[in-house]
PDB file of N, CA and C in Angstrom:
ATOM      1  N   UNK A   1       5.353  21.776  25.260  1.00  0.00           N
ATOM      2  CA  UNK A   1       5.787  21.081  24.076  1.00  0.00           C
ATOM      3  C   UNK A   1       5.400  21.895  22.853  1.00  0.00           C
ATOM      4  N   UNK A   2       6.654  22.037  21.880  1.00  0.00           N
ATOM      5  CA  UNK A   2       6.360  23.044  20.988  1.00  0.00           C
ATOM      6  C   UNK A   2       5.387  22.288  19.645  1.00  0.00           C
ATOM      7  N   UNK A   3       4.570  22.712  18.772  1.00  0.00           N
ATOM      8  CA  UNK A   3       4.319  22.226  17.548  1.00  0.00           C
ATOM      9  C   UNK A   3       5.021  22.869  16.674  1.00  0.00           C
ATOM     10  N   UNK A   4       5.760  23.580  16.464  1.00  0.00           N
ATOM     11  CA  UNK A   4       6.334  24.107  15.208  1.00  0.00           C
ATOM     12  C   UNK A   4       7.148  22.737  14.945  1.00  0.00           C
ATOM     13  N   UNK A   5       7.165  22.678  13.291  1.00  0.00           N
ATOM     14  CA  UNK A   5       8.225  21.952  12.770  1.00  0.00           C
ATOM     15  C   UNK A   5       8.923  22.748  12.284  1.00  0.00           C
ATOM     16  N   UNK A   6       9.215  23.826  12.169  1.00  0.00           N
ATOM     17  CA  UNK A   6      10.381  24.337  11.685  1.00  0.00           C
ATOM     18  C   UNK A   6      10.310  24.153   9.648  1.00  0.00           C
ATOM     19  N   UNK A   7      11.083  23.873   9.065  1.00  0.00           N
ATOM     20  CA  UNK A   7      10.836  24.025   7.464  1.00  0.00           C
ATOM     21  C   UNK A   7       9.777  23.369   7.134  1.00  0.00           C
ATOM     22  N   UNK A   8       9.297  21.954   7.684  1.00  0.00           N
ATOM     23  CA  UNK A   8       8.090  21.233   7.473  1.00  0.00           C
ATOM     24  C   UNK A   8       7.082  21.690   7.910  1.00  0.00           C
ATOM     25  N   UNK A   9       6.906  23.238   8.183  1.00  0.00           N
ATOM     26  CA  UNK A   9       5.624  23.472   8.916  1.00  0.00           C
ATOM     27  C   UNK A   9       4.563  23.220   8.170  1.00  0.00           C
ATOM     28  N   UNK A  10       4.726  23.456   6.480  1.00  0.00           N
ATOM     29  CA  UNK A  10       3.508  22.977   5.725  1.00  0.00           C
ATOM     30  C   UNK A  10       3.390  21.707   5.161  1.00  0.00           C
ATOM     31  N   UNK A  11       4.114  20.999   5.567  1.00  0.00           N
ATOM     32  CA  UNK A  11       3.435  19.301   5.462  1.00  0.00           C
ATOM     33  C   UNK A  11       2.771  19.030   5.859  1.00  0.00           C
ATOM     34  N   UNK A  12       2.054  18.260   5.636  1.00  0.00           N
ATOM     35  CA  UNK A  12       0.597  17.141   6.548  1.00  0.00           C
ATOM     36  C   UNK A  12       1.170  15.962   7.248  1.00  0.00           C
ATOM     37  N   UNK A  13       1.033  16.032   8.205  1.00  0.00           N
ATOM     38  CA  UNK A  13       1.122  15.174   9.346  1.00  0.00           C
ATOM     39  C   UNK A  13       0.978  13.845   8.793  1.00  0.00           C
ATOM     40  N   UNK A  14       1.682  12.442   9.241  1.00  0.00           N
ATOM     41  CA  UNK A  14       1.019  11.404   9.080  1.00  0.00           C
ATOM     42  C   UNK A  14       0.140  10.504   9.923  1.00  0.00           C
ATOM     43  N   UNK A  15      -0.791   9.730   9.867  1.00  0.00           N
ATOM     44  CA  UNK A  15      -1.410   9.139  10.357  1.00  0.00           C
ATOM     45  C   UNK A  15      -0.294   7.822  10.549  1.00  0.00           C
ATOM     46  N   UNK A  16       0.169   7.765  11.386  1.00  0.00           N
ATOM     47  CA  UNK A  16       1.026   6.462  11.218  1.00  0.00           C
ATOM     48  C   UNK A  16      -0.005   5.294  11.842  1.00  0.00           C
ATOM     49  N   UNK A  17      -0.720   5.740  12.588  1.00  0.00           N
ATOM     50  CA  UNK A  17      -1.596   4.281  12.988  1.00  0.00           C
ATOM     51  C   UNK A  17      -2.094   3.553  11.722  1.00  0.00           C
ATOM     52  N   UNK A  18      -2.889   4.517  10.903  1.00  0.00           N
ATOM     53  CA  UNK A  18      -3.253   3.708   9.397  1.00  0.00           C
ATOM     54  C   UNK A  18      -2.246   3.211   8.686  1.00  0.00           C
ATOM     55  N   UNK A  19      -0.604   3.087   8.800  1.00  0.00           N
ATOM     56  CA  UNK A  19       0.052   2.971   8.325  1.00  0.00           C
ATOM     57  C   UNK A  19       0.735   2.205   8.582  1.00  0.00           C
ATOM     58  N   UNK A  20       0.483   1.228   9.698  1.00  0.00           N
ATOM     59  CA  UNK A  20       0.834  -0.167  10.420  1.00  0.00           C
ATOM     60  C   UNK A  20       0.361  -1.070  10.071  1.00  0.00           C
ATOM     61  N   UNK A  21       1.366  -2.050   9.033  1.00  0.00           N
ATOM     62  CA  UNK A  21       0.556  -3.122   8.446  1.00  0.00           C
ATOM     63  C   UNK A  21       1.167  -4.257   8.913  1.00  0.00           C
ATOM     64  N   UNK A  22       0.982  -4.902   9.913  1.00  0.00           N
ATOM     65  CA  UNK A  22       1.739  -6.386  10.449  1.00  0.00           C
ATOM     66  C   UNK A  22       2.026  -7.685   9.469  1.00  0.00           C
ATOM     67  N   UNK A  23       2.771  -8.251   9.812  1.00  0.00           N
ATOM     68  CA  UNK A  23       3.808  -9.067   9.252  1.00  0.00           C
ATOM     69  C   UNK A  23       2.271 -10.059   8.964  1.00  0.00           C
ATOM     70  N   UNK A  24       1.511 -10.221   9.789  1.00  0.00           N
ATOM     71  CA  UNK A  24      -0.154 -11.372   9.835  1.00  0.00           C
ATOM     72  C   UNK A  24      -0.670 -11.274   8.619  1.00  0.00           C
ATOM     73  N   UNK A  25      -0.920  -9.344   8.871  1.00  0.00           N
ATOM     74  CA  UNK A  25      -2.219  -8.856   7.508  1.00  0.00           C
ATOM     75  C   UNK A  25      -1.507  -9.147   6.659  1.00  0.00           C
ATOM     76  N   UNK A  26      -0.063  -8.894   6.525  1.00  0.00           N
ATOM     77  CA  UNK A  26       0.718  -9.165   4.978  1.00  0.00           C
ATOM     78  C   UNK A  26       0.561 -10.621   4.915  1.00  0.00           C
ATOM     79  N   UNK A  27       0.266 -11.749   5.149  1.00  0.00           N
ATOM     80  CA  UNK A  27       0.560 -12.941   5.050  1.00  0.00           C
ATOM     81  C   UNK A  27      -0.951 -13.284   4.566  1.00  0.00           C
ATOM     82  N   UNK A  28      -1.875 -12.898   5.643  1.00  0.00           N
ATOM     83  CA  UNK A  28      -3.401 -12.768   5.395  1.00  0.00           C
ATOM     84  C   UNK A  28      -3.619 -12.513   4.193  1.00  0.00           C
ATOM     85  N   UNK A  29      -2.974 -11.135   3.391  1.00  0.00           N
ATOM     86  CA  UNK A  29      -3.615 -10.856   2.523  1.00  0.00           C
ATOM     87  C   UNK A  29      -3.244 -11.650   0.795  1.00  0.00           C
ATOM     88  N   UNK A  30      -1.532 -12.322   1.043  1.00  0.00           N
ATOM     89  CA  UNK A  30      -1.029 -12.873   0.333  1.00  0.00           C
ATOM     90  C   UNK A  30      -1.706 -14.351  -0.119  1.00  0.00           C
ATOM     91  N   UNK A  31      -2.406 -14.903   1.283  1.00  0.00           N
ATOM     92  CA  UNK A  31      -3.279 -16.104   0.909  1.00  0.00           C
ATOM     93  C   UNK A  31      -4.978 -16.253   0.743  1.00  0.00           C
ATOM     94  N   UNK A  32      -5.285 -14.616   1.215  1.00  0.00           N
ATOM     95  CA  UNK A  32      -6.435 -14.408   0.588  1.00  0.00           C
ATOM     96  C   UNK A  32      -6.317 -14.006  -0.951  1.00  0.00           C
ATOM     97  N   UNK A  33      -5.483 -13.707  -1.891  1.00  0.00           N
ATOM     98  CA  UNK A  33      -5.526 -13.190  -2.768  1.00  0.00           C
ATOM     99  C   UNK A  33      -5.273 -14.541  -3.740  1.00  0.00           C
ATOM    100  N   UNK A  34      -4.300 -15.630  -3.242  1.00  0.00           N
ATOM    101  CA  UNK A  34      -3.997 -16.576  -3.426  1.00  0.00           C
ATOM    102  C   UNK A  34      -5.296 -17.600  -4.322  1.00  0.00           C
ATOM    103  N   UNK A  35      -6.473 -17.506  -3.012  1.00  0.00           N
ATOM    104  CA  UNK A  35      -7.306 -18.496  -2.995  1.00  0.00           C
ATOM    105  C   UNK A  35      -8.468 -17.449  -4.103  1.00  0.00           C
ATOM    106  N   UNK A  36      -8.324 -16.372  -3.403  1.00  0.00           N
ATOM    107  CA  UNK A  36      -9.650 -15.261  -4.713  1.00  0.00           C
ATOM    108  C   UNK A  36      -9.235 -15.586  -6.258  1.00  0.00           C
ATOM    109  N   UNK A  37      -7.806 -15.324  -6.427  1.00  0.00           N
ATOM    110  CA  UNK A  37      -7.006 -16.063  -7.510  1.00  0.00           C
ATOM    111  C   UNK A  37      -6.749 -17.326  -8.321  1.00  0.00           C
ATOM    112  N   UNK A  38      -7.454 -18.277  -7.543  1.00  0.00           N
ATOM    113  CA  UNK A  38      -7.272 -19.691  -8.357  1.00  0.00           C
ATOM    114  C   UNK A  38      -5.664 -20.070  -7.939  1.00  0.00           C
ATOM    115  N   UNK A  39      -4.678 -19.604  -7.692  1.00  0.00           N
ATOM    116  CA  UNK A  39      -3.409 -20.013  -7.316  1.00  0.00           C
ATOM    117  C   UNK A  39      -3.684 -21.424  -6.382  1.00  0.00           C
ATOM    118  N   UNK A  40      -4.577 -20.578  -5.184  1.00  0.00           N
ATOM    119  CA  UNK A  40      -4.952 -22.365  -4.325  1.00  0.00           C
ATOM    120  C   UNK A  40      -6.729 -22.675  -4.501  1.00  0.00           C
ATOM    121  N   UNK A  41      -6.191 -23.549  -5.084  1.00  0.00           N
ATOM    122  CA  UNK A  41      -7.717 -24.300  -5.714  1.00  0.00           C
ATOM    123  C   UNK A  41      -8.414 -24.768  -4.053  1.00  0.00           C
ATOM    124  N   UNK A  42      -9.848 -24.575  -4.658  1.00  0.00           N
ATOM    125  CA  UNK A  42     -10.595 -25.275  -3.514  1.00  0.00           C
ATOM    126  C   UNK A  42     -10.216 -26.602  -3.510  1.00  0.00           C
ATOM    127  N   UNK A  43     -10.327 -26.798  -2.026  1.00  0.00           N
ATOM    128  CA  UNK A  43      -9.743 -28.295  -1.539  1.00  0.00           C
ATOM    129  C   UNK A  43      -8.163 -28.387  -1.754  1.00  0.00           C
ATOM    130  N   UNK A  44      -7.886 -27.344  -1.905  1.00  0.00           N
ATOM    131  CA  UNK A  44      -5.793 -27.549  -1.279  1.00  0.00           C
ATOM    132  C   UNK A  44      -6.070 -27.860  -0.198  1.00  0.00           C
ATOM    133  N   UNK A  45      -5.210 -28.672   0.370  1.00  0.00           N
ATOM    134  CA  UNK A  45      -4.769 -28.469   2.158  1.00  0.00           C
ATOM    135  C   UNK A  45      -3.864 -27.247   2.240  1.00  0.00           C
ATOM    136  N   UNK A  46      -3.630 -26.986   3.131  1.00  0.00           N
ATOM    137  CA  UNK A  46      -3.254 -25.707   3.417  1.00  0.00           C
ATOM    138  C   UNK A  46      -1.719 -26.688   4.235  1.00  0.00           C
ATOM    139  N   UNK A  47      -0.492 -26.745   3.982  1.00  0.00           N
ATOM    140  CA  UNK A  47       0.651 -26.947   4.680  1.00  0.00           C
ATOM    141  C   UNK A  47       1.041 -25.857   5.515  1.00  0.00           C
ATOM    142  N   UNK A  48       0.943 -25.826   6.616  1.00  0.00           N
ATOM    143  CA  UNK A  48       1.583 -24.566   7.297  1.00  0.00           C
ATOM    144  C   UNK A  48       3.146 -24.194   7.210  1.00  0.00           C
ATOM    145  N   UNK A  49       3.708 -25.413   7.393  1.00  0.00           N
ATOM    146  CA  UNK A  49       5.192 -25.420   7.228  1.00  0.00           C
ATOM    147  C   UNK A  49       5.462 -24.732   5.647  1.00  0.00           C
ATOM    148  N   UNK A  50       4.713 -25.726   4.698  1.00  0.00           N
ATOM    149  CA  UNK A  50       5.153 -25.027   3.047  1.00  0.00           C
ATOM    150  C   UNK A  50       4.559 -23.556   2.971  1.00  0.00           C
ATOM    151  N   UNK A  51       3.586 -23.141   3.484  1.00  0.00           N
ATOM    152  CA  UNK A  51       3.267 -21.865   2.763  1.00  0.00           C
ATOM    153  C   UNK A  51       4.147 -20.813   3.609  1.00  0.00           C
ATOM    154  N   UNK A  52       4.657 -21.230   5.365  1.00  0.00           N
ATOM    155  CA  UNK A  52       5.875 -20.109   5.206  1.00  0.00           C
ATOM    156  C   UNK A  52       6.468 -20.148   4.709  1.00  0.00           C
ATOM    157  N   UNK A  53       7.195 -21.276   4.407  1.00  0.00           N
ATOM    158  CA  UNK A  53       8.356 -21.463   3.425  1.00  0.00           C
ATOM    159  C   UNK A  53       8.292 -20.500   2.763  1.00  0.00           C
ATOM    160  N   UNK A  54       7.303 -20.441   1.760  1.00  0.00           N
ATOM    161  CA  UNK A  54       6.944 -20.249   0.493  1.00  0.00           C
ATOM    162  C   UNK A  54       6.895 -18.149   0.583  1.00  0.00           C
ATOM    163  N   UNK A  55       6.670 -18.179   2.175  1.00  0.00           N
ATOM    164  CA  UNK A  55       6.064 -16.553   2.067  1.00  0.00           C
ATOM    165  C   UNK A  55       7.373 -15.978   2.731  1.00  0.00           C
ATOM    166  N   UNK A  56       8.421 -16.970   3.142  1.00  0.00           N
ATOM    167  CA  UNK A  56       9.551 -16.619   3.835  1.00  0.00           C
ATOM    168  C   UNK A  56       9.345 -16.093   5.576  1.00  0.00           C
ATOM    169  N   UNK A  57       8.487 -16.654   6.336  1.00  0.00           N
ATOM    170  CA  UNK A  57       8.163 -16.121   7.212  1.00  0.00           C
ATOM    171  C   UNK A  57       7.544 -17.359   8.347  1.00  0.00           C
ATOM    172  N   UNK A  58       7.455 -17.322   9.208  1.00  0.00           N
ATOM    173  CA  UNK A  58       7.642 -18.272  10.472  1.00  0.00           C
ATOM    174  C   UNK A  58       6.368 -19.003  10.450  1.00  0.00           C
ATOM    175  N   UNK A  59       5.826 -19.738  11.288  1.00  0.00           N
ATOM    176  CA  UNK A  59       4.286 -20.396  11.107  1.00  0.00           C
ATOM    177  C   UNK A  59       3.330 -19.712  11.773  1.00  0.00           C
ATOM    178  N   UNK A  60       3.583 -18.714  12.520  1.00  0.00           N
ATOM    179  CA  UNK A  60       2.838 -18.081  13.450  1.00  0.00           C
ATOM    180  C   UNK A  60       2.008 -17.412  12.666  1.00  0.00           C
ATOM    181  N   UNK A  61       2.591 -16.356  11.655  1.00  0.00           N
ATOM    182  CA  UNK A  61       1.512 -15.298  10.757  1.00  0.00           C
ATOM    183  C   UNK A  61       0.700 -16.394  10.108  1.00  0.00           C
ATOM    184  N   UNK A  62       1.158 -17.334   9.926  1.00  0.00           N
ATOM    185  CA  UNK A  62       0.510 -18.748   8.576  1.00  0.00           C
ATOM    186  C   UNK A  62      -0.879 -19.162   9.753  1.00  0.00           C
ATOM    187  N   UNK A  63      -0.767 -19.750  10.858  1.00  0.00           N
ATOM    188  CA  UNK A  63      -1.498 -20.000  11.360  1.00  0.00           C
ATOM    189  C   UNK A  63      -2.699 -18.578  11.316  1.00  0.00           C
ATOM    190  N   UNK A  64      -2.203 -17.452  12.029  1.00  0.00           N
ATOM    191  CA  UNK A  64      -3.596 -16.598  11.956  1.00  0.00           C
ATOM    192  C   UNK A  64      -3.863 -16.120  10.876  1.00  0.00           C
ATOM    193  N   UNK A  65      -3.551 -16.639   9.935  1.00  0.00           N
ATOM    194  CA  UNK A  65      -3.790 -16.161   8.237  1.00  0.00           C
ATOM    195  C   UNK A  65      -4.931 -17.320   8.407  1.00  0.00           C
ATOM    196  N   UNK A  66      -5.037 -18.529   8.398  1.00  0.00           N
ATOM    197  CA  UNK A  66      -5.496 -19.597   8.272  1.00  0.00           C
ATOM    198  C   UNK A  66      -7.181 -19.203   9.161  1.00  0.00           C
ATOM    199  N   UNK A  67      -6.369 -18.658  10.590  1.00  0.00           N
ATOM    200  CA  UNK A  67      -7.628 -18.819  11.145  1.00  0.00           C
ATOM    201  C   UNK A  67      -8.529 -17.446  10.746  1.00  0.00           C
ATOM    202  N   UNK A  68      -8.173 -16.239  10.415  1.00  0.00           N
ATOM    203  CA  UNK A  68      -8.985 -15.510   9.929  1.00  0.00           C
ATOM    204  C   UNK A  68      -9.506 -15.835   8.879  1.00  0.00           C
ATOM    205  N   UNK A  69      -8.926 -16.775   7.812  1.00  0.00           N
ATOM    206  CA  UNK A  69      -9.446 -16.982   6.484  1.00  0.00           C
ATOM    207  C   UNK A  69     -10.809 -17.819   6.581  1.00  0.00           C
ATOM    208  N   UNK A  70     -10.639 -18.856   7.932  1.00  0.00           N
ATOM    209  CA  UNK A  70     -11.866 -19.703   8.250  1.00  0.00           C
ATOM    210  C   UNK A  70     -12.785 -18.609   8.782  1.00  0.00           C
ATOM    211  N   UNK A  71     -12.425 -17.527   9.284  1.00  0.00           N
ATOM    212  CA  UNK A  71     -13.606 -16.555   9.774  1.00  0.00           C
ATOM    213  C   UNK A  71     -14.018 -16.176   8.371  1.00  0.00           C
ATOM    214  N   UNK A  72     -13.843 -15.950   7.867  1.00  0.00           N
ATOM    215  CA  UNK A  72     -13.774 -15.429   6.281  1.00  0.00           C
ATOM    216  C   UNK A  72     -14.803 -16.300   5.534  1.00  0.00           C
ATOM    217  N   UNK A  73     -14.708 -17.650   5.772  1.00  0.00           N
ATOM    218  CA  UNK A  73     -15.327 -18.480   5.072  1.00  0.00           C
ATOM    219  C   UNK A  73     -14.552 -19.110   3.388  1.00  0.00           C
ATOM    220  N   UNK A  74     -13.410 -18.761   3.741  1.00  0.00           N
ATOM    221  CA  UNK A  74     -12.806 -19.451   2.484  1.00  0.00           C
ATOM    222  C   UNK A  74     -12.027 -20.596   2.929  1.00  0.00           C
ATOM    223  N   UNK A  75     -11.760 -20.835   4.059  1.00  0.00           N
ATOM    224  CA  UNK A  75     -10.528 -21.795   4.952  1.00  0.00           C
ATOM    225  C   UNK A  75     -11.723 -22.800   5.550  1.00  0.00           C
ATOM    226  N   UNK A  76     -11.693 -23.937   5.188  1.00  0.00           N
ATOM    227  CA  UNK A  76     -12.095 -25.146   6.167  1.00  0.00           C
ATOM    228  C   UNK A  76     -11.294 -25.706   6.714  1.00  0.00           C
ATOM    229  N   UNK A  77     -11.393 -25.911   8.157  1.00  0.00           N
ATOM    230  CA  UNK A  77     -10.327 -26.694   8.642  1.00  0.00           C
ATOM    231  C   UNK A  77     -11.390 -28.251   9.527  1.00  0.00           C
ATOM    232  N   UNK A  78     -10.667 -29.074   9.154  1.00  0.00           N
ATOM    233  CA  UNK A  78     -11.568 -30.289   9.509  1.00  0.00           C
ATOM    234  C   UNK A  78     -10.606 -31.094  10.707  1.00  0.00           C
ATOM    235  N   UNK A  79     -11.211 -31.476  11.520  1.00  0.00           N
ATOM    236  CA  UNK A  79     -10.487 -32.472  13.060  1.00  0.00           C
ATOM    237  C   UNK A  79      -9.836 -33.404  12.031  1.00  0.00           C
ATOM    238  N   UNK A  80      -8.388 -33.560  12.770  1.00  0.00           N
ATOM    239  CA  UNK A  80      -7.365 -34.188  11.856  1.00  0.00           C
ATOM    240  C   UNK A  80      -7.236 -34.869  11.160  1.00  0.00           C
ATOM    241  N   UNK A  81      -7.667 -33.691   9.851  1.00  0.00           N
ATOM    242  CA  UNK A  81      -7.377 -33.380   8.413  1.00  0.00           C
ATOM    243  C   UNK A  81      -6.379 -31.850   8.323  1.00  0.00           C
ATOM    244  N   UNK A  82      -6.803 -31.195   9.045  1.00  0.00           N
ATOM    245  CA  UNK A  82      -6.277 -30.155   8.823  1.00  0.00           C
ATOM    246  C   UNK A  82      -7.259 -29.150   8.094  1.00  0.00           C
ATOM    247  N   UNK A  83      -6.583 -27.822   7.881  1.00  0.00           N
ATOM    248  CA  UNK A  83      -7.381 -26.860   6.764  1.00  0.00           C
ATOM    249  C   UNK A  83      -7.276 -27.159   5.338  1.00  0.00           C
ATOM    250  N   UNK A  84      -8.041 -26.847   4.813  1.00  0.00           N
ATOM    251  CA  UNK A  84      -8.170 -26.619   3.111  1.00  0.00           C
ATOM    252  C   UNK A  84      -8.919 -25.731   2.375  1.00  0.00           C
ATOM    253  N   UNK A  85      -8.559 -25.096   1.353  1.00  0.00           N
ATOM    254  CA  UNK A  85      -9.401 -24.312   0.995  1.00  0.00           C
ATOM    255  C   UNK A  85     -10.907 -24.511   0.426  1.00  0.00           C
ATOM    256  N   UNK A  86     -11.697 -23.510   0.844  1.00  0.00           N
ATOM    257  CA  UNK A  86     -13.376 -23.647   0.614  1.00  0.00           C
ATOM    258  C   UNK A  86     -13.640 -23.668  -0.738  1.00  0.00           C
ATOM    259  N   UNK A  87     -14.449 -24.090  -1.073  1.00  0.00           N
ATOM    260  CA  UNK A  87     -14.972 -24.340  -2.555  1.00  0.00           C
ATOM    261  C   UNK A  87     -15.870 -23.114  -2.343  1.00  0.00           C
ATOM    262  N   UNK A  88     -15.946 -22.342  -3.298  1.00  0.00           N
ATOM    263  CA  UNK A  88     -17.145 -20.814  -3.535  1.00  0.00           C
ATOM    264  C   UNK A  88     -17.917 -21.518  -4.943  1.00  0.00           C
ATOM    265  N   UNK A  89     -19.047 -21.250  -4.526  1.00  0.00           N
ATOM    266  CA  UNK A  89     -19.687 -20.554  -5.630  1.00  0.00           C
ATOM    267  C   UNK A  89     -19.442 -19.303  -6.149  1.00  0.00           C
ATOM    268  N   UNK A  90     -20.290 -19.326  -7.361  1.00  0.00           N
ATOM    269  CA  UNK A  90     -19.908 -17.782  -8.231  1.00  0.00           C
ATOM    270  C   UNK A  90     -21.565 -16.867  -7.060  1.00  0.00           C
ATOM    271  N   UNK A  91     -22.041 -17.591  -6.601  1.00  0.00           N
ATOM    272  CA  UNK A  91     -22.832 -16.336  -5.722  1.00  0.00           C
ATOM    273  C   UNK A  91     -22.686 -15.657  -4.758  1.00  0.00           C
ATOM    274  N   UNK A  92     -21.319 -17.309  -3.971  1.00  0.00           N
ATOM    275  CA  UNK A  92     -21.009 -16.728  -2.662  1.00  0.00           C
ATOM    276  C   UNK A  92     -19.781 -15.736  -3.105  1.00  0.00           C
ATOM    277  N   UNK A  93     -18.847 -15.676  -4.447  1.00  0.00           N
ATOM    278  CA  UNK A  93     -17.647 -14.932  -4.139  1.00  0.00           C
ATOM    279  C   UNK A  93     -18.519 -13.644  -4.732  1.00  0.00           C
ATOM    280  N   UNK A  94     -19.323 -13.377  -5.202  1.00  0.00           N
ATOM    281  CA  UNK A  94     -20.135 -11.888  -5.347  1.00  0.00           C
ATOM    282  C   UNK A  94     -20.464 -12.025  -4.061  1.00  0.00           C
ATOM    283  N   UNK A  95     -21.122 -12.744  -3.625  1.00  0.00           N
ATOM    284  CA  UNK A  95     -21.558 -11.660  -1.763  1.00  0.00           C
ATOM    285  C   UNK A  95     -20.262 -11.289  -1.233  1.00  0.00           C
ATOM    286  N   UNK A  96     -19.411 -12.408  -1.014  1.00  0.00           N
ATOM    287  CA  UNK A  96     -18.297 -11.797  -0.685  1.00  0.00           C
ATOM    288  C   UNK A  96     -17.500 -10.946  -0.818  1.00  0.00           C
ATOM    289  N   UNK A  97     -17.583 -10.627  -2.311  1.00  0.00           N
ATOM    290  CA  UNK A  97     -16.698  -9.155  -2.713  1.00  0.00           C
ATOM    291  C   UNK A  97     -17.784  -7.783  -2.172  1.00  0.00           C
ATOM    292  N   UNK A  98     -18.930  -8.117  -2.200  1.00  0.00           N
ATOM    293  CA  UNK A  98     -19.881  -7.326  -1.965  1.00  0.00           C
ATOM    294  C   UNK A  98     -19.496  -6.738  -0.786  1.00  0.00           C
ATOM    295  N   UNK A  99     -19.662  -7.496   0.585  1.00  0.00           N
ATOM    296  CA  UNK A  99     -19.511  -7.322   1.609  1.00  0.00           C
ATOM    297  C   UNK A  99     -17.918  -6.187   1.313  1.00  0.00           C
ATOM    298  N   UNK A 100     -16.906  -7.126   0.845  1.00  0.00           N
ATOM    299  CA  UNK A 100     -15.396  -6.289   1.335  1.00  0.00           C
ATOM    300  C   UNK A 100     -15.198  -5.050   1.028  1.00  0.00           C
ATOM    301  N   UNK A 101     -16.235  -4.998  -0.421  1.00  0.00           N
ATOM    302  CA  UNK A 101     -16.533  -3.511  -0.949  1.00  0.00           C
ATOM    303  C   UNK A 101     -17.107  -2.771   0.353  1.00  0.00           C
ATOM    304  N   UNK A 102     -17.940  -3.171   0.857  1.00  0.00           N
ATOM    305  CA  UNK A 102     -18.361  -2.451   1.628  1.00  0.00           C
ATOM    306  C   UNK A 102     -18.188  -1.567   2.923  1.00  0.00           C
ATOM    307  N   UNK A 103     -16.731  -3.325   3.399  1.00  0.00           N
ATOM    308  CA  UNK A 103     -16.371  -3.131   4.540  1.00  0.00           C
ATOM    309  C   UNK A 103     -15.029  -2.165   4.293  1.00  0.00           C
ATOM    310  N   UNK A 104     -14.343  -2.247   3.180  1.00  0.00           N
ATOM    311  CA  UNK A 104     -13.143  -1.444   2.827  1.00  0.00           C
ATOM    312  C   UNK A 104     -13.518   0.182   2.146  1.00  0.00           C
TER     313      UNK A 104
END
C-alpha cells in the first residue's frame, strides 16, 4: 500500500477520529449550554418530546443528553416526576467550570 498522495503530499493528515462529533454530544452540548446559560432555569422539567422538537431531532439523543447531564450534576431526575434542571450555586458552577477547564 502506497503513502504517496500525489499533489497533497504536503498536507497534514487529518485526525478524523477527533473529528467525530455525534448527533448526542451535539444535543448534549446544546442543553448543557442551555442550563450554564439561564435559557433553562433551575427547576424546568425537562420535556423530552419538546426539547427535540425544539433541537429538531428524535428523543433518543434528548434522553442521553438528559442522562449525562444527571452525571454532570445539573439534571435531577425524580421517580415520576421526571427530570428537571439542578439549582447551582455560584460555588458549585466555579467547581464545575473548574473541573471542565481541566478536563477539556
Amino acid at each position: 500500500m502506497s503513502t504517496d498522495r500525489g499533489p497533497l503530499q504536503g498536507l497534514p493528515m487529518l485526525n478524523l477520529e477527533l473529528q467525530r462529533i455525534t448527533l448526542g454530544d451535539q444535543v448534549y452540548e446544546a442543553m448543557r449550554r442551555w442550563i450554564l446559560d439561564g435559557t433553562l432555569a433551575p427547576g424546568t422539567p425537562l420535556r423530552i418530546r419538546q426539547l427535540a422538537a425544539s433541537l429538531g431531532t428524535s428523543t433518543m439523543p434528548v434522553r442521553e443528553a438528559i442522562q449525562r447531564l444527571e452525571e454532570n450534576g445539573l439534571v435531577v431526575t425524580r421517580p415520576h416526576k421526571g427530570a428537571v434542571v439542578a439549582g447551582l450555586s455560584v460555588r458549585e458552577l466555579r467547581d464545575f467550570y473548574g473541573v471542565r477547564i481541566v478536563l477539556e
